[in-house]
C-alpha atoms as a PDB file:
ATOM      1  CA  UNK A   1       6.470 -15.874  -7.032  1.00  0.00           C
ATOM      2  CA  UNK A   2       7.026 -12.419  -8.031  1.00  0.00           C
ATOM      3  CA  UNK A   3       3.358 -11.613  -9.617  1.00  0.00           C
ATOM      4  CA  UNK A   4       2.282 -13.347  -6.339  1.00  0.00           C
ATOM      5  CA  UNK A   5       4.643 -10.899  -3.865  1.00  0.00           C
ATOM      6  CA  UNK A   6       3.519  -7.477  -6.137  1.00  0.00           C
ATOM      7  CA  UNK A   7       0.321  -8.649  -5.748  1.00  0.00           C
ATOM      8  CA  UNK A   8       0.410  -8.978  -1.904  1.00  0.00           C
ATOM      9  CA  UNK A   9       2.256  -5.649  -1.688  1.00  0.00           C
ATOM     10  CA  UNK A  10      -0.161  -3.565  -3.500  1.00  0.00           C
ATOM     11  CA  UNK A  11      -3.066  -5.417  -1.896  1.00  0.00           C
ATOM     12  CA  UNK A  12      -1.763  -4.779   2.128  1.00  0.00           C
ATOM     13  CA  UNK A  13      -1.834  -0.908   1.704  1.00  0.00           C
ATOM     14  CA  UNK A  14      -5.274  -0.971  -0.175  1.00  0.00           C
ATOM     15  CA  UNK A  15      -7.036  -2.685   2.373  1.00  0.00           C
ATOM     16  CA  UNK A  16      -5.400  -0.146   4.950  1.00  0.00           C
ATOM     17  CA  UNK A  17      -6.519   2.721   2.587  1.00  0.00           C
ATOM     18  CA  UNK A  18      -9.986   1.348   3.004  1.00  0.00           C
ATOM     19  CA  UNK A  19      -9.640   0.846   6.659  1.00  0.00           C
ATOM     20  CA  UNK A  20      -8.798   4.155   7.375  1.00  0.00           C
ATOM     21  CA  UNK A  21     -11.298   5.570   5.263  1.00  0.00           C
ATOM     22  CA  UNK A  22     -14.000   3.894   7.117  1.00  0.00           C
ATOM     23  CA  UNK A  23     -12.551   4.977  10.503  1.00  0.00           C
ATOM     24  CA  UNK A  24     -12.951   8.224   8.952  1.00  0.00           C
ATOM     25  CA  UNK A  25     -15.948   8.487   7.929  1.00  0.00           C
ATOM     26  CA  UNK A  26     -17.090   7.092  11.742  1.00  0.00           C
ATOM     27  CA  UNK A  27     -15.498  10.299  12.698  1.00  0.00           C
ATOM     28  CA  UNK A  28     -16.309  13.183  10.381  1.00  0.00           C
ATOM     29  CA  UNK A  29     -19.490  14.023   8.877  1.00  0.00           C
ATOM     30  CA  UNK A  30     -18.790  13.849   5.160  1.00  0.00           C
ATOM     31  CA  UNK A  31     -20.495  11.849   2.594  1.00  0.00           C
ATOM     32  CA  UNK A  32     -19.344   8.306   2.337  1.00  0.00           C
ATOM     33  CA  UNK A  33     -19.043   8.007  -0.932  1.00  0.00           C
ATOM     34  CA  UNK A  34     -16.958  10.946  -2.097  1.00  0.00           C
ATOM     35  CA  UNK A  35     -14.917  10.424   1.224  1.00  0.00           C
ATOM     36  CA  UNK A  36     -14.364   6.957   0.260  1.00  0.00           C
ATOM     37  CA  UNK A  37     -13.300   7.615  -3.347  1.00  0.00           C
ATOM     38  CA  UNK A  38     -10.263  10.403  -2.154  1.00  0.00           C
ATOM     39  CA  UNK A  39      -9.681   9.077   1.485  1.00  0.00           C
ATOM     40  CA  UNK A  40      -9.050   5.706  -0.069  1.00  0.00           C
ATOM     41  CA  UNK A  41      -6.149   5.809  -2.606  1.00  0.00           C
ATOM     42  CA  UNK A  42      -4.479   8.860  -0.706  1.00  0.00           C
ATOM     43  CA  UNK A  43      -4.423   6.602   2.545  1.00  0.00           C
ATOM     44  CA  UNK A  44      -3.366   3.704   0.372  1.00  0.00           C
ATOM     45  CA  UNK A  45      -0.705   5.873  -1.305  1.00  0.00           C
ATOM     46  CA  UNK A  46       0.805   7.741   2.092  1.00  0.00           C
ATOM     47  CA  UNK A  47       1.378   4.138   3.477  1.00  0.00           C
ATOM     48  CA  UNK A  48       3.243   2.235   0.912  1.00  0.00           C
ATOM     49  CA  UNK A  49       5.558   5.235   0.447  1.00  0.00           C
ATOM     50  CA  UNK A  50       6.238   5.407   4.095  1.00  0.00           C
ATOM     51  CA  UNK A  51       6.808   1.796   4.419  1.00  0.00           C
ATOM     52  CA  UNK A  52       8.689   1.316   1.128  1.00  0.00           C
ATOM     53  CA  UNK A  53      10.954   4.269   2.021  1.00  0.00           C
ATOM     54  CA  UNK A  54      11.055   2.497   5.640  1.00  0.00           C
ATOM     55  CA  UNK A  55      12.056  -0.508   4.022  1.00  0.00           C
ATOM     56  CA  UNK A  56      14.646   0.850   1.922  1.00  0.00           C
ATOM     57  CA  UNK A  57      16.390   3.460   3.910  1.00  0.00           C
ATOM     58  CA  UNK A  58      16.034   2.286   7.379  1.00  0.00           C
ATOM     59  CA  UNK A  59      15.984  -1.558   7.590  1.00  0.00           C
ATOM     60  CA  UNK A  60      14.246  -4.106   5.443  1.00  0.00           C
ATOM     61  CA  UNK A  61      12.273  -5.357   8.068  1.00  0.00           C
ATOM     62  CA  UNK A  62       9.972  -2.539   7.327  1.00  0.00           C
ATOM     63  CA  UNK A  63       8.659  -4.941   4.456  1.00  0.00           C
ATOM     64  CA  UNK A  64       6.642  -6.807   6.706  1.00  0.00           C
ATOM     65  CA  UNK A  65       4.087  -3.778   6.606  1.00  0.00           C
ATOM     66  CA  UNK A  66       3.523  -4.505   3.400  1.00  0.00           C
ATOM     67  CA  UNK A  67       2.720  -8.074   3.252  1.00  0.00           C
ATOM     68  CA  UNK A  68       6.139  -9.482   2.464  1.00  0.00           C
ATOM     69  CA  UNK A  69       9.518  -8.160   3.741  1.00  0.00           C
ATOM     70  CA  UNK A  70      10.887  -8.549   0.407  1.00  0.00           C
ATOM     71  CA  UNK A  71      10.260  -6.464  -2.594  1.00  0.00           C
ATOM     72  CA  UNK A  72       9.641  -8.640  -5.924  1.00  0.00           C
ATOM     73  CA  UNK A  73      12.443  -8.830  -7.703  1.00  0.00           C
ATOM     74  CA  UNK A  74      11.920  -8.600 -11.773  1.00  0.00           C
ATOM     75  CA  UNK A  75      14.296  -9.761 -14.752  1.00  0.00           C
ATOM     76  CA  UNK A  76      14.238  -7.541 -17.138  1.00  0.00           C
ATOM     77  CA  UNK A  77      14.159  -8.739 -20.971  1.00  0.00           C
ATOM     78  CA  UNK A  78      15.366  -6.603 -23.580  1.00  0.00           C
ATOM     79  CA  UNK A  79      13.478  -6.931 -27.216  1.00  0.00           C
ATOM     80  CA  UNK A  80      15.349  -6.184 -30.345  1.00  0.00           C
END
């Protein structure tokens, strides 16, 4: 369940990187491609940050933004 809930969460602010980027490039007259390859990760970035801090600081509801209101939850194993 955990791969499956990291995976949703990274996924969510990808495809709103992309969205924005193509709202963007409506807008502006850049080239799509080099727009598309900065806009995309930097819009993707900016949003999980502001809804993970969201979701930590102010309530947890915030996780909702990113797919899943809950952050996966690993066990870490120590190797000797």
């Amino acid at each position: 369940m955990n791969l499956y809930l990291s995976l949703i969460r990274t996924g969510v602010p990808a495809l709103v990187g992309w969205l924005v980027a193509l709202a963007a490039r409506h807008g502006l007259d850049l080239d799509a491609q080099a727009l598309s390859g900065v806009l995309i990760p930097l819009a993707a970035f900016c949003y999980y940050s502001v809804f993970r801090l969201a979701e930590h600081y102010v309530s947890p509801k915030f996780g909702w933004l990113l797919g899943y209101a809950r952050p996966p939850q690993y066990q870490y194993d120590l190797v000797a």
